[in-house]
C-alpha atoms as a PDB file:
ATOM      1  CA  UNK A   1      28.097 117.230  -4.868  1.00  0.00           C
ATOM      2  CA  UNK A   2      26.500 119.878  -6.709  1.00  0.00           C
ATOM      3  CA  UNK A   3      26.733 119.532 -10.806  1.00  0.00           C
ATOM      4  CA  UNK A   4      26.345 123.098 -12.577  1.00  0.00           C
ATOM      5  CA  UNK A   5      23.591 124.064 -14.731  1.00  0.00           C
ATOM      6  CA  UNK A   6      24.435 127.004 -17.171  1.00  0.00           C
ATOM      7  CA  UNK A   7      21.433 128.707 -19.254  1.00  0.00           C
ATOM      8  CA  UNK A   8      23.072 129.593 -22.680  1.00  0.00           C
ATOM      9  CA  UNK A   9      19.614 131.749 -23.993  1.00  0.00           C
ATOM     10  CA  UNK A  10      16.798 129.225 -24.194  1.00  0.00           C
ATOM     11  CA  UNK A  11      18.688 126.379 -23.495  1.00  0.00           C
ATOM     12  CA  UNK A  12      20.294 124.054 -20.501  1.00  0.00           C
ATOM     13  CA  UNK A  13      23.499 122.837 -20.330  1.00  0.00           C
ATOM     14  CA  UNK A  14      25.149 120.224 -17.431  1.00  0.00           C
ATOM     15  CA  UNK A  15      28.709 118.279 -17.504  1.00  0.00           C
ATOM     16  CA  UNK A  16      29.157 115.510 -15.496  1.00  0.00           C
ATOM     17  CA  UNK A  17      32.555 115.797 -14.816  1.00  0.00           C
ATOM     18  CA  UNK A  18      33.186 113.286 -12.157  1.00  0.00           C
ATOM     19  CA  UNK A  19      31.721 109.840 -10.469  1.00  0.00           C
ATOM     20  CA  UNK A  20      28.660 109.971  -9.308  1.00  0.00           C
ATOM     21  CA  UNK A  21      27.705 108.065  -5.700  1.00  0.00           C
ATOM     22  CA  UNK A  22      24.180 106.995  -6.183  1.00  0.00           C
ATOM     23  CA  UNK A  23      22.676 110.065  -3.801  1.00  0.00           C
ATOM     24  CA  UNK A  24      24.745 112.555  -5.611  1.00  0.00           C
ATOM     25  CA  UNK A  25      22.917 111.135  -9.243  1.00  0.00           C
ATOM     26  CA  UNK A  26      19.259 111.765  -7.673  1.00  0.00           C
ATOM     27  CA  UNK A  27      20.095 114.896  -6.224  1.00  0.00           C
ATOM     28  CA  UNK A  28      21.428 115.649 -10.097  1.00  0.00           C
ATOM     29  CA  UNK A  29      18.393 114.527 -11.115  1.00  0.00           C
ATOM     30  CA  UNK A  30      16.558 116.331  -8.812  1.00  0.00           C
ATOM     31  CA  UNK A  31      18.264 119.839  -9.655  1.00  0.00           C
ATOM     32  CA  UNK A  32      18.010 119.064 -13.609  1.00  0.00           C
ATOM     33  CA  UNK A  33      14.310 119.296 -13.068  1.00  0.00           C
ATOM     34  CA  UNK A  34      14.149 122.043 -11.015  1.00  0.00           C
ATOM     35  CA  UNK A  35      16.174 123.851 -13.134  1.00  0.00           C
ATOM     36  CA  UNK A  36      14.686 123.217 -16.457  1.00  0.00           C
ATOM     37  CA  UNK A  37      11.523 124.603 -14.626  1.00  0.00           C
ATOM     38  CA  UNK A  38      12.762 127.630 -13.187  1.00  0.00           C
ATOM     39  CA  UNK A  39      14.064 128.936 -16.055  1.00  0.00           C
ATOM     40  CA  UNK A  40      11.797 127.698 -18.155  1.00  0.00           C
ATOM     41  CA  UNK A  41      13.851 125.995 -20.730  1.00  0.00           C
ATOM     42  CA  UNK A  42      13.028 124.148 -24.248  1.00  0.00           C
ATOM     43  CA  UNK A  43      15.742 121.642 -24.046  1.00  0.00           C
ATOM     44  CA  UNK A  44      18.434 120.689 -22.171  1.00  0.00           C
ATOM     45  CA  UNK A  45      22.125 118.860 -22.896  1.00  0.00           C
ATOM     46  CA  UNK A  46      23.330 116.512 -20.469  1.00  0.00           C
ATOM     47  CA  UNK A  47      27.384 115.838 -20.971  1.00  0.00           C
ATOM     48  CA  UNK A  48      28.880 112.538 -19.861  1.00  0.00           C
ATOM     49  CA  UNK A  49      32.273 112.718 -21.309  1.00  0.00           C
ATOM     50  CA  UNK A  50      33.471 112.662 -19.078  1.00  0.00           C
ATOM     51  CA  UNK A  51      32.314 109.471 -17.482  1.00  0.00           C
ATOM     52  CA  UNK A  52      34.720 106.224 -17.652  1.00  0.00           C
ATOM     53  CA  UNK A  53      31.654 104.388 -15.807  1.00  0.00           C
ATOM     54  CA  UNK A  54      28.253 104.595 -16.219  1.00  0.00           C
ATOM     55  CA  UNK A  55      26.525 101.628 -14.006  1.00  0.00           C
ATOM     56  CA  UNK A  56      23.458 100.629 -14.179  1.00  0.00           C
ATOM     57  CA  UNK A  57      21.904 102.756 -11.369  1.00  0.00           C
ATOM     58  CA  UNK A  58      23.851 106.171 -13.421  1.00  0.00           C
ATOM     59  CA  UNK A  59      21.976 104.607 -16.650  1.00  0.00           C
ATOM     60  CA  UNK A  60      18.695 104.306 -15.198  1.00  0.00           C
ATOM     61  CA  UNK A  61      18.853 107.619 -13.696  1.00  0.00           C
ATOM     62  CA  UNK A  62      20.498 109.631 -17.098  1.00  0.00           C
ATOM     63  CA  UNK A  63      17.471 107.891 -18.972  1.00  0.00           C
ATOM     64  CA  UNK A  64      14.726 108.477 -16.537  1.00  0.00           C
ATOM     65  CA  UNK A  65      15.775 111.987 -16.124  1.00  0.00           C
ATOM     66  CA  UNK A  66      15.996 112.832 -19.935  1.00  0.00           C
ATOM     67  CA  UNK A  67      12.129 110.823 -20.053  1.00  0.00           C
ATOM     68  CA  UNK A  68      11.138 113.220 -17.038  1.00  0.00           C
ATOM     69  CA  UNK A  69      12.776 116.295 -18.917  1.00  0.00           C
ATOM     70  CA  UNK A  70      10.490 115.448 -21.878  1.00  0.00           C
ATOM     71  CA  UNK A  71       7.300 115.076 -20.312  1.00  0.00           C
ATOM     72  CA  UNK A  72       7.661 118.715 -18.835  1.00  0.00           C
ATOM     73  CA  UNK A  73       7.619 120.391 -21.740  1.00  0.00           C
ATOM     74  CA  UNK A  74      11.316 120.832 -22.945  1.00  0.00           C
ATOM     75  CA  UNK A  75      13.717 118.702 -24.995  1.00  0.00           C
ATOM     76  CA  UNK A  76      16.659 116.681 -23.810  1.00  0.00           C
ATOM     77  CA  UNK A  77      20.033 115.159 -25.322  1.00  0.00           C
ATOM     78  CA  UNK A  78      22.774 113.378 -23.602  1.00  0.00           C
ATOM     79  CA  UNK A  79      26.000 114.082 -25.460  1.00  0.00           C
ATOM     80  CA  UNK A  80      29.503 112.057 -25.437  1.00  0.00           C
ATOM     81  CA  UNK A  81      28.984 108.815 -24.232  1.00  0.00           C
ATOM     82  CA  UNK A  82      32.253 106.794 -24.468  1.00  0.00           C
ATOM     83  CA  UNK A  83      32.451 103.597 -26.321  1.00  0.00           C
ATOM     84  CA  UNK A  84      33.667 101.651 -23.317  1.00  0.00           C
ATOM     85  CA  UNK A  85      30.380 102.710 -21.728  1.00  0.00           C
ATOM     86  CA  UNK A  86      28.294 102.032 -24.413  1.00  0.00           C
ATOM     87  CA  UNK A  87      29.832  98.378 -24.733  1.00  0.00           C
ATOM     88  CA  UNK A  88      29.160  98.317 -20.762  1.00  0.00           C
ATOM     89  CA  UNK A  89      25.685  99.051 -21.017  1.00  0.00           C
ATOM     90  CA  UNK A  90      24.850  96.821 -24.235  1.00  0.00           C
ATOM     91  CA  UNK A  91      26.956  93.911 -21.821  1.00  0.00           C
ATOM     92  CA  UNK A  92      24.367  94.809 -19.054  1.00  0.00           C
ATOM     93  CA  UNK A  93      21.330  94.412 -21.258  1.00  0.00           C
ATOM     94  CA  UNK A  94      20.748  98.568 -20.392  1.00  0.00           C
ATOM     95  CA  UNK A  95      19.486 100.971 -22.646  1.00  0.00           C
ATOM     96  CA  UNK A  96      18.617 104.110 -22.864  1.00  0.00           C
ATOM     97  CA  UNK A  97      15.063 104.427 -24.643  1.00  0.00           C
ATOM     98  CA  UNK A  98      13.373 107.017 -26.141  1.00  0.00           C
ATOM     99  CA  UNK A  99      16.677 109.045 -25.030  1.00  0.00           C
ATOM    100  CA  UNK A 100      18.517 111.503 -27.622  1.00  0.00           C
ATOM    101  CA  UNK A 101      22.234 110.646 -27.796  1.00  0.00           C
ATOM    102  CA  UNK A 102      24.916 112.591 -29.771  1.00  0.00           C
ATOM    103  CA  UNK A 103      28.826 112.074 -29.999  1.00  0.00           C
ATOM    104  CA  UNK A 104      30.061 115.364 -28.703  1.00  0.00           C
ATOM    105  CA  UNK A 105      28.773 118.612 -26.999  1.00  0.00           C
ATOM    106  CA  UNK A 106      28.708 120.578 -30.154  1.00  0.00           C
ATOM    107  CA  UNK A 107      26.721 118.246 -32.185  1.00  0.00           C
ATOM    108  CA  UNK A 108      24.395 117.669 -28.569  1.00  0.00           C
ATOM    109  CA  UNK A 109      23.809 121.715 -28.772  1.00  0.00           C
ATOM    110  CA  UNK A 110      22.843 121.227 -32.612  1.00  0.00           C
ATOM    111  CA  UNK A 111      19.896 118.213 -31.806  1.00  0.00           C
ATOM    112  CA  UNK A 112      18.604 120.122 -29.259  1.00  0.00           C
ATOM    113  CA  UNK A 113      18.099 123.216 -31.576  1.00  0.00           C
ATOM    114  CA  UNK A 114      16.264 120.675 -33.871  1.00  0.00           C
ATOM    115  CA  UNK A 115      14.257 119.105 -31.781  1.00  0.00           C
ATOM    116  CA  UNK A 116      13.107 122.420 -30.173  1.00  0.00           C
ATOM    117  CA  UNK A 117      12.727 123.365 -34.163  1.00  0.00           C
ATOM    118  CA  UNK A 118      10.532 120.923 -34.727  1.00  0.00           C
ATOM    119  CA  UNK A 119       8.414 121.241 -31.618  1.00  0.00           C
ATOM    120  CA  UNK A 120       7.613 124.464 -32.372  1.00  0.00           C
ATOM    121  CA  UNK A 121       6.545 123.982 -35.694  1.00  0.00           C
ATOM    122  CA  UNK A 122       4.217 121.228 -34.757  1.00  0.00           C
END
């Protein structure tokens, strides 16, 4: 299943708008990278709102991907994580580390502007 990747200017954005089976989550993976470095992006927002489940494997992958992001060069935020999920994950002893999370896709859009903000005035 192929997950969209729109370039809004400078910027990335993805929705995950449906259940992931565990080849479908590296091949997202897989295309978020490719992506960010074809079009040469400085940050990307990945939207799970529309995730009721996020197991451990879709964890693992959404944080490794965002740390993989980062080390190429551009910035990454993961917007609208559910509280059910959230509970999930804390239950499961999984976090997301050194990952930028925001409530909604608006407030996603507005991080990533910061962060890429404050890269470029380092």
């Amino acid at each position: 299943m192929k997950i969209p990747i729109l370039k809004q200017g400078d910027i990335l954005m993805t929705s995950i708008q449906v259940e992931l089976s565990d080849q479908d989550a590296l091949d997202f993976q897989n295309d978020v990278l490719e992506e960010v470095l074809r079009a040469e992006a400085s940050g990307i927002v990945i939207d799970i709102t529309a995730l009721d489940v996020v197991d451990s494997f879709m964890a693992r992958i959404l944080n490794d991907t965002a740390n993989m992001v980062r080390m190429l060069g551009t910035e990454c935020v993961i917007a609208g994580m559910r509280p059910a999920v959230a509970l999930t994950l804390v239950e499961m002893g999984r976090k997301l580390i050194g990952v930028e999370m925001t409530l909604n896709l608006e407030q996603g859009i507005d991080r990533l502007r910061k962060l890429i903000e404050e890269r470029g005035a380092s």
